[in-house]
PDB file of N, CA and C in Angstrom:
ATOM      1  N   UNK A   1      81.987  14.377 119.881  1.00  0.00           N
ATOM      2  CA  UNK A   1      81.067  15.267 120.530  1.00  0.00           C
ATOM      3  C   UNK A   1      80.775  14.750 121.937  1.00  0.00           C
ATOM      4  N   UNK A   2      81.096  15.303 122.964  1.00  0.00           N
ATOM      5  CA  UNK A   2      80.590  15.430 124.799  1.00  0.00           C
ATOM      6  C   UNK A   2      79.264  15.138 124.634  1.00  0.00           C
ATOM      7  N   UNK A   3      78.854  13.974 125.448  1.00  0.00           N
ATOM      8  CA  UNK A   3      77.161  13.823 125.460  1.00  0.00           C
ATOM      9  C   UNK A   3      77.000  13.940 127.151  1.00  0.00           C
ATOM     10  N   UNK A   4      76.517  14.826 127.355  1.00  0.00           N
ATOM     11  CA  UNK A   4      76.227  15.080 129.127  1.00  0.00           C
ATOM     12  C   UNK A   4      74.906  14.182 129.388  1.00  0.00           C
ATOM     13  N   UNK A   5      74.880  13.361 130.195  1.00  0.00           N
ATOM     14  CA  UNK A   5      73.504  12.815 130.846  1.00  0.00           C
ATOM     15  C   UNK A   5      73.497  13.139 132.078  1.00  0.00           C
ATOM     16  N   UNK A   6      71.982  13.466 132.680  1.00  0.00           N
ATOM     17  CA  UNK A   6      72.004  13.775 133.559  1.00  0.00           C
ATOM     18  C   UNK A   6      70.613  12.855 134.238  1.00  0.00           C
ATOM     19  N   UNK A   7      71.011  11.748 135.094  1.00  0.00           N
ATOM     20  CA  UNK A   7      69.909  11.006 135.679  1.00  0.00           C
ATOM     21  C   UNK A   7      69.317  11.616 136.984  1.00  0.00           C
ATOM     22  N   UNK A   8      68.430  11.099 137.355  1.00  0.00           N
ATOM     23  CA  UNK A   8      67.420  11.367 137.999  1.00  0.00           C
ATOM     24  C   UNK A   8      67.001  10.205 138.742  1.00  0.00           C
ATOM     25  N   UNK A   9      67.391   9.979 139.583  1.00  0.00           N
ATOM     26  CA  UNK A   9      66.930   8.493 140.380  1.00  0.00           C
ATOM     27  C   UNK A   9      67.789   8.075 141.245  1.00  0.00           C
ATOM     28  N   UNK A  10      66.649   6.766 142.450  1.00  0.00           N
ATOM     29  CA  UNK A  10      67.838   6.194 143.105  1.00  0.00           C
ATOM     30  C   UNK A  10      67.589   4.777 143.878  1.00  0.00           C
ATOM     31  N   UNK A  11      67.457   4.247 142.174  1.00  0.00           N
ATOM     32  CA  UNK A  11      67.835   3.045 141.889  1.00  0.00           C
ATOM     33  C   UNK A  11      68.933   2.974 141.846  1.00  0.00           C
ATOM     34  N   UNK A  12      69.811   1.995 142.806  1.00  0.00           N
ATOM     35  CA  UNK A  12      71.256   1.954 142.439  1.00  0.00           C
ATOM     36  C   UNK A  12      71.908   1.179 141.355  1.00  0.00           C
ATOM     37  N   UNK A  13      70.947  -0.286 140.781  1.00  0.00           N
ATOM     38  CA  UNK A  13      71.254  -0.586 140.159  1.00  0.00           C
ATOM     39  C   UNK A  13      71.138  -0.480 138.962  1.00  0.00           C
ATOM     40  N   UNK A  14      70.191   0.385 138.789  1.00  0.00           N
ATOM     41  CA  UNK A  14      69.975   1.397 137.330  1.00  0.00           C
ATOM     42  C   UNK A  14      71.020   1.634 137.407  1.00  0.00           C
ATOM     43  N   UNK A  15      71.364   2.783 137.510  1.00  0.00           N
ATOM     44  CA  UNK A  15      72.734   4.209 137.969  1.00  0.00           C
ATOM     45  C   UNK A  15      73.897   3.586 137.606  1.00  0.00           C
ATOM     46  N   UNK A  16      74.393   1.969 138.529  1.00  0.00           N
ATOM     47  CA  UNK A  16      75.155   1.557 138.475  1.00  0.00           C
ATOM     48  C   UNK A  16      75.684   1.064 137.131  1.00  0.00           C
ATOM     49  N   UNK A  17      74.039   0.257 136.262  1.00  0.00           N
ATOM     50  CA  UNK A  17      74.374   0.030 135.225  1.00  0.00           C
ATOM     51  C   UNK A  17      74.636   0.482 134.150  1.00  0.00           C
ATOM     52  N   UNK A  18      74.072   2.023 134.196  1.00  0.00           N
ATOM     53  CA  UNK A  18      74.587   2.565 133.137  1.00  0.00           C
ATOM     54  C   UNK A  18      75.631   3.680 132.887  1.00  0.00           C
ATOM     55  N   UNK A  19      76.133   3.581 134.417  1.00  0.00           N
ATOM     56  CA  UNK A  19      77.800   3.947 134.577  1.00  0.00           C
ATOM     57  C   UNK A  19      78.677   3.133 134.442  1.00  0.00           C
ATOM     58  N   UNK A  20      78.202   1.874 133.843  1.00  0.00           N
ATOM     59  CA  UNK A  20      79.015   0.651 134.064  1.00  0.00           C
ATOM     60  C   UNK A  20      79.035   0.690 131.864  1.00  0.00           C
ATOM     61  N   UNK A  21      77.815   1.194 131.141  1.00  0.00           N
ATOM     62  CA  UNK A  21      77.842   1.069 130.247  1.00  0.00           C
ATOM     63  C   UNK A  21      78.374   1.950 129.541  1.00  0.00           C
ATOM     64  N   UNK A  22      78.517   3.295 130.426  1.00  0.00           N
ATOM     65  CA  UNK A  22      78.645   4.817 129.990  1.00  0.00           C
ATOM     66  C   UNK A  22      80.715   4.532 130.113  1.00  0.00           C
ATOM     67  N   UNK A  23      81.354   4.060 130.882  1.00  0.00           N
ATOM     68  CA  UNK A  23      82.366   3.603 130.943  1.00  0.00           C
ATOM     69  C   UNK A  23      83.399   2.313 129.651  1.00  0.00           C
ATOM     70  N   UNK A  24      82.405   1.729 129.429  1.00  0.00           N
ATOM     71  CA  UNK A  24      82.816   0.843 127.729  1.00  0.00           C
ATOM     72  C   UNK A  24      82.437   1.398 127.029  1.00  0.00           C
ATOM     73  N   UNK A  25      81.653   2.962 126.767  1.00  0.00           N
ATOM     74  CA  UNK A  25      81.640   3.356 125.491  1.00  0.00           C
ATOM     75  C   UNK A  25      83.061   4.676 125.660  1.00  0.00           C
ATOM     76  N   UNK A  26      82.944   5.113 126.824  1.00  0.00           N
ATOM     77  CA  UNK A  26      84.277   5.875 126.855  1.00  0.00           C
ATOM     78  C   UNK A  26      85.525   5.198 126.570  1.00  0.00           C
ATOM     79  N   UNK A  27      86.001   4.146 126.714  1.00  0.00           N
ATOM     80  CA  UNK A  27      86.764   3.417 126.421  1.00  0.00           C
ATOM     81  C   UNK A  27      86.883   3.081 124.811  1.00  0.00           C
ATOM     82  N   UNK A  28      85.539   3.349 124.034  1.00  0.00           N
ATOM     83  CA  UNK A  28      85.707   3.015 122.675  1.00  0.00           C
ATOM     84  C   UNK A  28      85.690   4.143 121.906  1.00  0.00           C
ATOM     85  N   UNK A  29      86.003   5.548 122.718  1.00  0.00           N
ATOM     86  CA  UNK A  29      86.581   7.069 122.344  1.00  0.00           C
ATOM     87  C   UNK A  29      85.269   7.771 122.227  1.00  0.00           C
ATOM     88  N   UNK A  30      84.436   7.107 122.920  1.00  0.00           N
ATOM     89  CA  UNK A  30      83.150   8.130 123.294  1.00  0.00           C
ATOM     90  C   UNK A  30      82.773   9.182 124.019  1.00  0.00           C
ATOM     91  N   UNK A  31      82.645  10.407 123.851  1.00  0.00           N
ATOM     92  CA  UNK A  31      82.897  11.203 125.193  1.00  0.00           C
ATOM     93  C   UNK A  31      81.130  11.557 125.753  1.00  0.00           C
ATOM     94  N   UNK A  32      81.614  10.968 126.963  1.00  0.00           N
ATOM     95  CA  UNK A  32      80.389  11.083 127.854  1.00  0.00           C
ATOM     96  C   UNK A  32      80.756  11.376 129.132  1.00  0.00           C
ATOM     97  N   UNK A  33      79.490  12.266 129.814  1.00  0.00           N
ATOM     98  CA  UNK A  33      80.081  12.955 131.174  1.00  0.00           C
ATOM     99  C   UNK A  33      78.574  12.539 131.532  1.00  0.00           C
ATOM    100  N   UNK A  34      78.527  11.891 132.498  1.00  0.00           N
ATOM    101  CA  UNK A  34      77.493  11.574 133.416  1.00  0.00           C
ATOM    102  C   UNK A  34      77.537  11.787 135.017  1.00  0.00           C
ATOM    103  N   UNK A  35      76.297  12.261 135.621  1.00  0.00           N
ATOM    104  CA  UNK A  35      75.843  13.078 136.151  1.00  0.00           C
ATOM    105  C   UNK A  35      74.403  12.178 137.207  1.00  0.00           C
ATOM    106  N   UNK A  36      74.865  11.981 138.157  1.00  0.00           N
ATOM    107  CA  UNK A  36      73.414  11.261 138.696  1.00  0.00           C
ATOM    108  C   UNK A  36      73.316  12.147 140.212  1.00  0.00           C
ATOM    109  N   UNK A  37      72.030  12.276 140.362  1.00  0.00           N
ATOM    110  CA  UNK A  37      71.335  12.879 141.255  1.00  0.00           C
ATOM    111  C   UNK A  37      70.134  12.130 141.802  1.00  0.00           C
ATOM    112  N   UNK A  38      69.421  12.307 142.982  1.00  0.00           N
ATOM    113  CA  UNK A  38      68.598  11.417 143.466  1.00  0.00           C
ATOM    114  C   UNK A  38      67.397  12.542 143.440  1.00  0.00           C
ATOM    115  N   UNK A  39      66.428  11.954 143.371  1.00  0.00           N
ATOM    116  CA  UNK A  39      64.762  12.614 143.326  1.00  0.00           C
ATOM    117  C   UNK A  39      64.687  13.579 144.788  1.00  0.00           C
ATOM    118  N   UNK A  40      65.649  13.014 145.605  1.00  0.00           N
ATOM    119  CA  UNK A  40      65.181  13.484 147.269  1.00  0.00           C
ATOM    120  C   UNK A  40      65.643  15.125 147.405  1.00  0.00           C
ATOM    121  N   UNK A  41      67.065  14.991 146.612  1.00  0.00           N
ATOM    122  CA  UNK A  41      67.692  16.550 146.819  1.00  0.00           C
ATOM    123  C   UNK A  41      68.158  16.662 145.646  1.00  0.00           C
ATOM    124  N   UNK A  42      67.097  16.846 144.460  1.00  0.00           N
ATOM    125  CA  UNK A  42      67.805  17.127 143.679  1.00  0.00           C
ATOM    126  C   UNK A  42      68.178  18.438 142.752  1.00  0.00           C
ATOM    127  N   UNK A  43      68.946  18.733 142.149  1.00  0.00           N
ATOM    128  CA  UNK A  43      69.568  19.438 141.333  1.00  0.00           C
ATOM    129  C   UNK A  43      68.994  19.874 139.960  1.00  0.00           C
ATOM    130  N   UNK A  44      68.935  21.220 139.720  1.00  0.00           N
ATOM    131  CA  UNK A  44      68.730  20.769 138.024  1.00  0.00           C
ATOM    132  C   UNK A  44      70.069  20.437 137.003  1.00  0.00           C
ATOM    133  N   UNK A  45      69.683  20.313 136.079  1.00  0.00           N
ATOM    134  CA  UNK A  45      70.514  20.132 134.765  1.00  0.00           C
ATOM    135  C   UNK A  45      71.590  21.266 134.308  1.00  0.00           C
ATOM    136  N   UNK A  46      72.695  21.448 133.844  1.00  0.00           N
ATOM    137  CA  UNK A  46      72.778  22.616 132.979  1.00  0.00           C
ATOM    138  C   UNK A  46      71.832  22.706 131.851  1.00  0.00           C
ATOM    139  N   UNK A  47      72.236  23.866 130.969  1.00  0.00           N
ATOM    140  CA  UNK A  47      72.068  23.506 129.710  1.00  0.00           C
ATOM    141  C   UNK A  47      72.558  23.415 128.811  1.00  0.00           C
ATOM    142  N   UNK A  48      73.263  22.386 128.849  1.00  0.00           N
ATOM    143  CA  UNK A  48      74.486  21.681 127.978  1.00  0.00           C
ATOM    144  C   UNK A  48      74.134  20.122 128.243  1.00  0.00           C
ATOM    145  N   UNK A  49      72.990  19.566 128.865  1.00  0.00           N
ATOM    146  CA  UNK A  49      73.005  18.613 128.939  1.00  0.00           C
ATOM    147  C   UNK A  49      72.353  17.494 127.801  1.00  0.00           C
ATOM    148  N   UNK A  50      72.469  16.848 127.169  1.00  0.00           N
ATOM    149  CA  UNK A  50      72.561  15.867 126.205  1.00  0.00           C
ATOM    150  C   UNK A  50      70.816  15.669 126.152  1.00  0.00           C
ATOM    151  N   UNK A  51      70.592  14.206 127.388  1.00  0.00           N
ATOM    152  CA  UNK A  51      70.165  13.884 127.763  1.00  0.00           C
ATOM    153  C   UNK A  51      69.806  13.898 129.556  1.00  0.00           C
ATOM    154  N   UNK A  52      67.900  14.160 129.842  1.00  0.00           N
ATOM    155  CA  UNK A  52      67.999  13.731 130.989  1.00  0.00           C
ATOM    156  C   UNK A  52      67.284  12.493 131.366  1.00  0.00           C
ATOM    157  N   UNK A  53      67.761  11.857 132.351  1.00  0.00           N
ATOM    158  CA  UNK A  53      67.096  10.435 132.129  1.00  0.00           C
ATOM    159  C   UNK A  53      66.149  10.278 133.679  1.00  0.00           C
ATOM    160  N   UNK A  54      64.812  10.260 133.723  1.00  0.00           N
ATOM    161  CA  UNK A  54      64.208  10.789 134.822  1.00  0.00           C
ATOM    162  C   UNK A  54      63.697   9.165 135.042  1.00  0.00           C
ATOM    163  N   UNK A  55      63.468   8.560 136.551  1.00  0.00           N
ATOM    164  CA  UNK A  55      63.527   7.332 137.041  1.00  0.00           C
ATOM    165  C   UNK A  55      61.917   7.809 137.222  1.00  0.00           C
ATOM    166  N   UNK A  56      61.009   6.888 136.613  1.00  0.00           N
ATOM    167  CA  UNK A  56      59.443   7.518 137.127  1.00  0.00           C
ATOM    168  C   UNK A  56      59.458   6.605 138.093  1.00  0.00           C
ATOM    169  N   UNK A  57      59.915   5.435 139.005  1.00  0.00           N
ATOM    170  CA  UNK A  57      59.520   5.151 139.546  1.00  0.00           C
ATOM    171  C   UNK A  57      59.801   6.071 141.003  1.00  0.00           C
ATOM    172  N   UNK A  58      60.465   6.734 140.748  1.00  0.00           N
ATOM    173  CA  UNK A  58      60.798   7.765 142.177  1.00  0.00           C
ATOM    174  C   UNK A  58      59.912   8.514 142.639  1.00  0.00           C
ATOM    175  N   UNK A  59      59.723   8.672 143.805  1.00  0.00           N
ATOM    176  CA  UNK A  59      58.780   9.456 144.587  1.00  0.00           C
ATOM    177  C   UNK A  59      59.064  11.449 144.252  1.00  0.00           C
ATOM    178  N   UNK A  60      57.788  11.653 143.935  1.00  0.00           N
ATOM    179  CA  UNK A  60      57.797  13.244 143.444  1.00  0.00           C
ATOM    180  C   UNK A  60      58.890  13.479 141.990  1.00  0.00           C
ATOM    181  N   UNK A  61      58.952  12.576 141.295  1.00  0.00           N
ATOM    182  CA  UNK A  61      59.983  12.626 140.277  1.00  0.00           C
ATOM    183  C   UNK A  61      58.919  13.222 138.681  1.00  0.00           C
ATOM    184  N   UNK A  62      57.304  13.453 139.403  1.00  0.00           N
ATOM    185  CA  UNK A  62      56.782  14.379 138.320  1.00  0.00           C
ATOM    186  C   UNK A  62      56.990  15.684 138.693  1.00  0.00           C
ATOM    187  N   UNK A  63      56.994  16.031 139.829  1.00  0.00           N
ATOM    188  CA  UNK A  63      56.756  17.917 140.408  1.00  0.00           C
ATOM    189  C   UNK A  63      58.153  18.296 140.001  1.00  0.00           C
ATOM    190  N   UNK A  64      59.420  17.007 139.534  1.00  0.00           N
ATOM    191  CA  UNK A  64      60.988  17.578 139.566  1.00  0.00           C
ATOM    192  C   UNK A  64      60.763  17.930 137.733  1.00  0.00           C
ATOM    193  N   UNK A  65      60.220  17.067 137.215  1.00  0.00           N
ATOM    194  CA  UNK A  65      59.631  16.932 135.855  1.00  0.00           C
ATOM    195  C   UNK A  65      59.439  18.806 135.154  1.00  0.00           C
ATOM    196  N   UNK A  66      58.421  18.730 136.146  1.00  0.00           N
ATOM    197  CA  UNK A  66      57.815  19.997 135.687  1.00  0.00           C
ATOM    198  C   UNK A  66      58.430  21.099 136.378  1.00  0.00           C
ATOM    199  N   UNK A  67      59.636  21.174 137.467  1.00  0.00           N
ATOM    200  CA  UNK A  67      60.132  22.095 137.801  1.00  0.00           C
ATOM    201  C   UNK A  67      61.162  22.203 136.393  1.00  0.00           C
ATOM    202  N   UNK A  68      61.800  21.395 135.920  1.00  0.00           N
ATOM    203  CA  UNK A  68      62.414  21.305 134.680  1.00  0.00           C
ATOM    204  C   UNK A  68      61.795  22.491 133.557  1.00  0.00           C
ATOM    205  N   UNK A  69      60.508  21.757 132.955  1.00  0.00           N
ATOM    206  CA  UNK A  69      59.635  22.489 132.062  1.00  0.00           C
ATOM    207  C   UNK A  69      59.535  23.757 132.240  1.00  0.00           C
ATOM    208  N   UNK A  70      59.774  24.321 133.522  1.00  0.00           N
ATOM    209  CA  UNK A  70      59.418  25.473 133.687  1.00  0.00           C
ATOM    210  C   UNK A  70      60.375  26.228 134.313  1.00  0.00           C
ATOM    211  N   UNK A  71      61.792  25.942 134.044  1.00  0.00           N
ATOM    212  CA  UNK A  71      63.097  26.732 134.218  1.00  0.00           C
ATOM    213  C   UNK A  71      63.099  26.948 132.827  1.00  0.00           C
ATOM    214  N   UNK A  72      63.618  28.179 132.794  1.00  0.00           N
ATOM    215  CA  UNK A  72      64.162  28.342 131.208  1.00  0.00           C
ATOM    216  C   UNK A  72      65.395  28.061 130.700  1.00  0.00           C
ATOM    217  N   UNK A  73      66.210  27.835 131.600  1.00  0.00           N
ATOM    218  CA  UNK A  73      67.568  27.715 130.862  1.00  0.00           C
ATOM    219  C   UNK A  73      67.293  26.211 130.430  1.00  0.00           C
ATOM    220  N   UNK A  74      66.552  25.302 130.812  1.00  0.00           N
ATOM    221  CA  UNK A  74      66.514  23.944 130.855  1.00  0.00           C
ATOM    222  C   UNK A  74      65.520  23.394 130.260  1.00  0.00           C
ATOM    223  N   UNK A  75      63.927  23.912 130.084  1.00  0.00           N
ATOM    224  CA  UNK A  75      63.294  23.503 129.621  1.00  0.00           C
ATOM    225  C   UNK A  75      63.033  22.936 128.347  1.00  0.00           C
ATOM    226  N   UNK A  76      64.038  23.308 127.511  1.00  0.00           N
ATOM    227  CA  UNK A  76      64.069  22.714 126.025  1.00  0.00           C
ATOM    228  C   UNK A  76      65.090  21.272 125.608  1.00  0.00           C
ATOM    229  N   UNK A  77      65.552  21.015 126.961  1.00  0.00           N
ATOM    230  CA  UNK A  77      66.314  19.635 126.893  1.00  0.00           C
ATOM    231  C   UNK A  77      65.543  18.492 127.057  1.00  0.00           C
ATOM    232  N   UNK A  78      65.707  17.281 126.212  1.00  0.00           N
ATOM    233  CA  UNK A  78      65.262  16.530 126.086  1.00  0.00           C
ATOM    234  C   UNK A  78      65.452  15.597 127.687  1.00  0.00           C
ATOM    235  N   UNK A  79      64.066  15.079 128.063  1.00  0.00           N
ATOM    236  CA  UNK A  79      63.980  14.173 128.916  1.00  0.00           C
ATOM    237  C   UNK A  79      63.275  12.467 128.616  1.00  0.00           C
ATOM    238  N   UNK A  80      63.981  11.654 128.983  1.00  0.00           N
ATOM    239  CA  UNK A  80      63.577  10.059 128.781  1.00  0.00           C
ATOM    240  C   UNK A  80      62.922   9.856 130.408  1.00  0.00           C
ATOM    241  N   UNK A  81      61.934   9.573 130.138  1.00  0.00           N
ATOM    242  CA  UNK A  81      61.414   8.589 131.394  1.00  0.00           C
ATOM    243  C   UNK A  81      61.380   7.572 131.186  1.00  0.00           C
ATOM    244  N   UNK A  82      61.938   6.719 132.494  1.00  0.00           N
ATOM    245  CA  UNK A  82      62.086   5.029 132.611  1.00  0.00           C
ATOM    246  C   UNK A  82      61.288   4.928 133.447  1.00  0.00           C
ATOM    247  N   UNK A  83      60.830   3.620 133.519  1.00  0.00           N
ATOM    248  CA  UNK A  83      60.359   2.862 134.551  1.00  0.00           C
ATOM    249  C   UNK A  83      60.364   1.653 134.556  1.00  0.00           C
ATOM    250  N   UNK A  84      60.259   1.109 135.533  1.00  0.00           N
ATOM    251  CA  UNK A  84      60.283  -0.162 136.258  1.00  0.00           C
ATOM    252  C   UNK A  84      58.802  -1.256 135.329  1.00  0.00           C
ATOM    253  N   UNK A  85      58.095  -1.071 136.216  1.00  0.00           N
ATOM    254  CA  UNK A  85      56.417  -2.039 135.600  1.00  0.00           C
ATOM    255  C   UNK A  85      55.819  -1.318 134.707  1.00  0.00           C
ATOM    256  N   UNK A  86      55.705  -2.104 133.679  1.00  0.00           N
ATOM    257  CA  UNK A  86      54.708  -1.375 132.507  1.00  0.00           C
ATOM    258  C   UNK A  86      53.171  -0.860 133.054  1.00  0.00           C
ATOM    259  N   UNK A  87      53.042   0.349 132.968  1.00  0.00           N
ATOM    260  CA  UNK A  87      51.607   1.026 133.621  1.00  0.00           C
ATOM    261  C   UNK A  87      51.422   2.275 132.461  1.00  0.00           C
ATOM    262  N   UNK A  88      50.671   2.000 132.017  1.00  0.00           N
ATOM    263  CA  UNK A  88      49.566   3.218 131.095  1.00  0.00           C
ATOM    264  C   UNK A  88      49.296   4.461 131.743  1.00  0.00           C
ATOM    265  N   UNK A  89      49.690   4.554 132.608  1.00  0.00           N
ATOM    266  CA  UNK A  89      49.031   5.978 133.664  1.00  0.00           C
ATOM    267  C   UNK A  89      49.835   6.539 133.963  1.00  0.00           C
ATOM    268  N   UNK A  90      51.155   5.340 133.980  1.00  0.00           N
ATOM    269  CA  UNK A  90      52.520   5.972 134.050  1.00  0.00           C
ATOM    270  C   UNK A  90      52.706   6.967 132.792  1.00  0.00           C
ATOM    271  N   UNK A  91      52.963   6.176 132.017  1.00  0.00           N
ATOM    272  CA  UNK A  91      53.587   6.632 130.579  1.00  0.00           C
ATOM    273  C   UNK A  91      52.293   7.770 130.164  1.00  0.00           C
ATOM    274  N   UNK A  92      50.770   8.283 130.999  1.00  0.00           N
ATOM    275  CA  UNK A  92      50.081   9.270 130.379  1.00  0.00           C
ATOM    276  C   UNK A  92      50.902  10.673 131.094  1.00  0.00           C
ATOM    277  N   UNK A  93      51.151  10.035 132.196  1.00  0.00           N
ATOM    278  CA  UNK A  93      51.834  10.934 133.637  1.00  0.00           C
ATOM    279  C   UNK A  93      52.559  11.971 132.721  1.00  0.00           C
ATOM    280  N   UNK A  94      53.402  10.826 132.366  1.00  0.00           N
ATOM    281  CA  UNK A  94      55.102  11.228 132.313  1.00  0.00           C
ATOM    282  C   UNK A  94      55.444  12.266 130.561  1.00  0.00           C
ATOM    283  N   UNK A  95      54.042  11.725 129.800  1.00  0.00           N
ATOM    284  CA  UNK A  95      53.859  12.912 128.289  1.00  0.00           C
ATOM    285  C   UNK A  95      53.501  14.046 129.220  1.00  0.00           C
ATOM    286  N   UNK A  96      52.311  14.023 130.036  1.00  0.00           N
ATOM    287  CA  UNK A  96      51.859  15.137 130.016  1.00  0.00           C
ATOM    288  C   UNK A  96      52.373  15.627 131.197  1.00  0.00           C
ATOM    289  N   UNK A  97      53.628  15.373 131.647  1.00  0.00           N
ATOM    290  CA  UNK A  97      54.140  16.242 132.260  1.00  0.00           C
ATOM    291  C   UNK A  97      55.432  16.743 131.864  1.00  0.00           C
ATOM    292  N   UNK A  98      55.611  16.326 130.719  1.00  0.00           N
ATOM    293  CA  UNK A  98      56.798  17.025 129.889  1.00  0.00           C
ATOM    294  C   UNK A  98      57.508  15.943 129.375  1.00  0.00           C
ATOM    295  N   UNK A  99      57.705  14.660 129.706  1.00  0.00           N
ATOM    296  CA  UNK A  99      58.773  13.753 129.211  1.00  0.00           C
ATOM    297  C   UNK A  99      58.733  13.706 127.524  1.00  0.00           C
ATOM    298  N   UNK A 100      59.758  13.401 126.703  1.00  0.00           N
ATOM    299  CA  UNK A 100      60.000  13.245 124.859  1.00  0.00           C
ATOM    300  C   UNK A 100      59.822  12.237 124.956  1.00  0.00           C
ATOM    301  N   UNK A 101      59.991  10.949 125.877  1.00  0.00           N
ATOM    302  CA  UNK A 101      60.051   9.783 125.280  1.00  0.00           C
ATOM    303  C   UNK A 101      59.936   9.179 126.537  1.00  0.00           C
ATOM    304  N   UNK A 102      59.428   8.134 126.323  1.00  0.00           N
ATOM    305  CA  UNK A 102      58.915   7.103 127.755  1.00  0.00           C
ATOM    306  C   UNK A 102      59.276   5.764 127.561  1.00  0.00           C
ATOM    307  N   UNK A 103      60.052   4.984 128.305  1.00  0.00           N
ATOM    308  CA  UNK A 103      60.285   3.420 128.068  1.00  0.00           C
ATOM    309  C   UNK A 103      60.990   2.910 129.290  1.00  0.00           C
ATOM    310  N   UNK A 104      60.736   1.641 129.261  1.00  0.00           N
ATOM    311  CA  UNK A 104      61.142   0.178 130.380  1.00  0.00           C
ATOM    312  C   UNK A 104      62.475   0.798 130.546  1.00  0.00           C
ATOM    313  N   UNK A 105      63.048   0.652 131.635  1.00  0.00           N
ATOM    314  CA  UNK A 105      64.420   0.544 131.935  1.00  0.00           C
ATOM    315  C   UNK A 105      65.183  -0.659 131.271  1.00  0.00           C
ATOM    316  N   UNK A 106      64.467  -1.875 131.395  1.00  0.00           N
ATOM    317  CA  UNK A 106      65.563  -2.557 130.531  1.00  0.00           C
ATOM    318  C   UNK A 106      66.024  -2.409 128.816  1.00  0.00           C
ATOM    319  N   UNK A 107      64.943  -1.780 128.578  1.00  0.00           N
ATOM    320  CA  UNK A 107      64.698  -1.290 127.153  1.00  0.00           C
ATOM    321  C   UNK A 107      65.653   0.380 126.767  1.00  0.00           C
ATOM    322  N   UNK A 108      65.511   0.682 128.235  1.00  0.00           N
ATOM    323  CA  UNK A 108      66.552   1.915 127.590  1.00  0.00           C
ATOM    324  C   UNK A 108      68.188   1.395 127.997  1.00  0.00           C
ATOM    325  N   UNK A 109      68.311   0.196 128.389  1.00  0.00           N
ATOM    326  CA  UNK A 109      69.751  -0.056 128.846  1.00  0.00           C
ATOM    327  C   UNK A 109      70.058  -0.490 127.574  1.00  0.00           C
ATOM    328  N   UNK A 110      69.090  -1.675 126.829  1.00  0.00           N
ATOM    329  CA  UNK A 110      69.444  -2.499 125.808  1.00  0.00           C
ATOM    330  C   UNK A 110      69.411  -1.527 124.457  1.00  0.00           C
ATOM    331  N   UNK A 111      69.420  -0.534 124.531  1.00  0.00           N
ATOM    332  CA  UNK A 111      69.215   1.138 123.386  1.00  0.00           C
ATOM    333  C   UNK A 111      70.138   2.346 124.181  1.00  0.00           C
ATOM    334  N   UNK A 112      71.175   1.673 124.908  1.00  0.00           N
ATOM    335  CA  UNK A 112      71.527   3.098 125.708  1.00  0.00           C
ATOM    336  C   UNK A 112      72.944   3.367 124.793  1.00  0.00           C
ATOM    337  N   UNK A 113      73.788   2.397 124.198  1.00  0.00           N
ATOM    338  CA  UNK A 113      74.903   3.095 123.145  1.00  0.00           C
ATOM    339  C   UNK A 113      74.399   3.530 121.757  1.00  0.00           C
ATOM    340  N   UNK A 114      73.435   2.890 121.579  1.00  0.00           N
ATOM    341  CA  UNK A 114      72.479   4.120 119.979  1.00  0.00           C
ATOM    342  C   UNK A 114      71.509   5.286 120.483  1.00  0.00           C
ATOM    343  N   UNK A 115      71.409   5.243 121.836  1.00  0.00           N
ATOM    344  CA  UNK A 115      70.775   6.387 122.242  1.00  0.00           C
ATOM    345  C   UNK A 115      71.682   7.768 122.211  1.00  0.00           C
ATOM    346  N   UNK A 116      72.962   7.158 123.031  1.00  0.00           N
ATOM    347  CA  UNK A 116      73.862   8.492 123.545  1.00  0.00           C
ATOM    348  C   UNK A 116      75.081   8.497 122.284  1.00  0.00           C
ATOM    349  N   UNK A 117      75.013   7.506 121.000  1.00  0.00           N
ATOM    350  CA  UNK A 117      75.906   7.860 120.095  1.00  0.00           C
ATOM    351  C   UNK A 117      75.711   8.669 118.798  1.00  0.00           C
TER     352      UNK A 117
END
């Protein structure tokens, strides 16, 4: 099964790393199509997309949040927010502005082949 991700950020070494991880699971007959876009100009999703993986530490990366929520072709796809420093205000932000699930970036790298398998 095709797992489309579609990130949101522009951290490079996020991005980098998990095109770097998204690449050894294709190699172990995984099919994944990944998709990165930056907070500044960004794009929406299809809707065929798997996963979207939204960088909270990015500037205006809640108003892109809720432009999401409130497209219809898109709004029913699941979104992960990452972030950088553990903050409570973050993670209230990021429920109540639509995110399914909220966690550390290093925590979604070290969960990113049982996430997308």
């Amino acid at each position: 099964m095709l797992r489309k991700l579609f990130i949101i950020s522009n951290d490079k070494q996020f991005t980098e790393r998990v095109n770097m991880m998204s690449v050894m699971l294709k190699k172990l007959n995984y099919f994944i199509d990944l998709r990165t876009t930056v907070p500044e100009n960004p794009e929406l999703p299809d809707n065929k997309v798997f996963y979207i993986i939204a960088d909270l530490d990015s500037d205006d990366i809640f108003s892109y949040i809720s432009e999401i929520r409130n497209n219809e072709s898109v709004k029913y796809n699941k979104i992960i927010g990452v972030y950088s420093e553990d903050n409570p205000e973050t993670k209230i932000r990021a429920f109540k502005t639509g995110c399914d699930t909220v966690m550390m970036k290093e925590e979604f790298l070290t969960l990113f082949d049982s996430i997308v398998k």
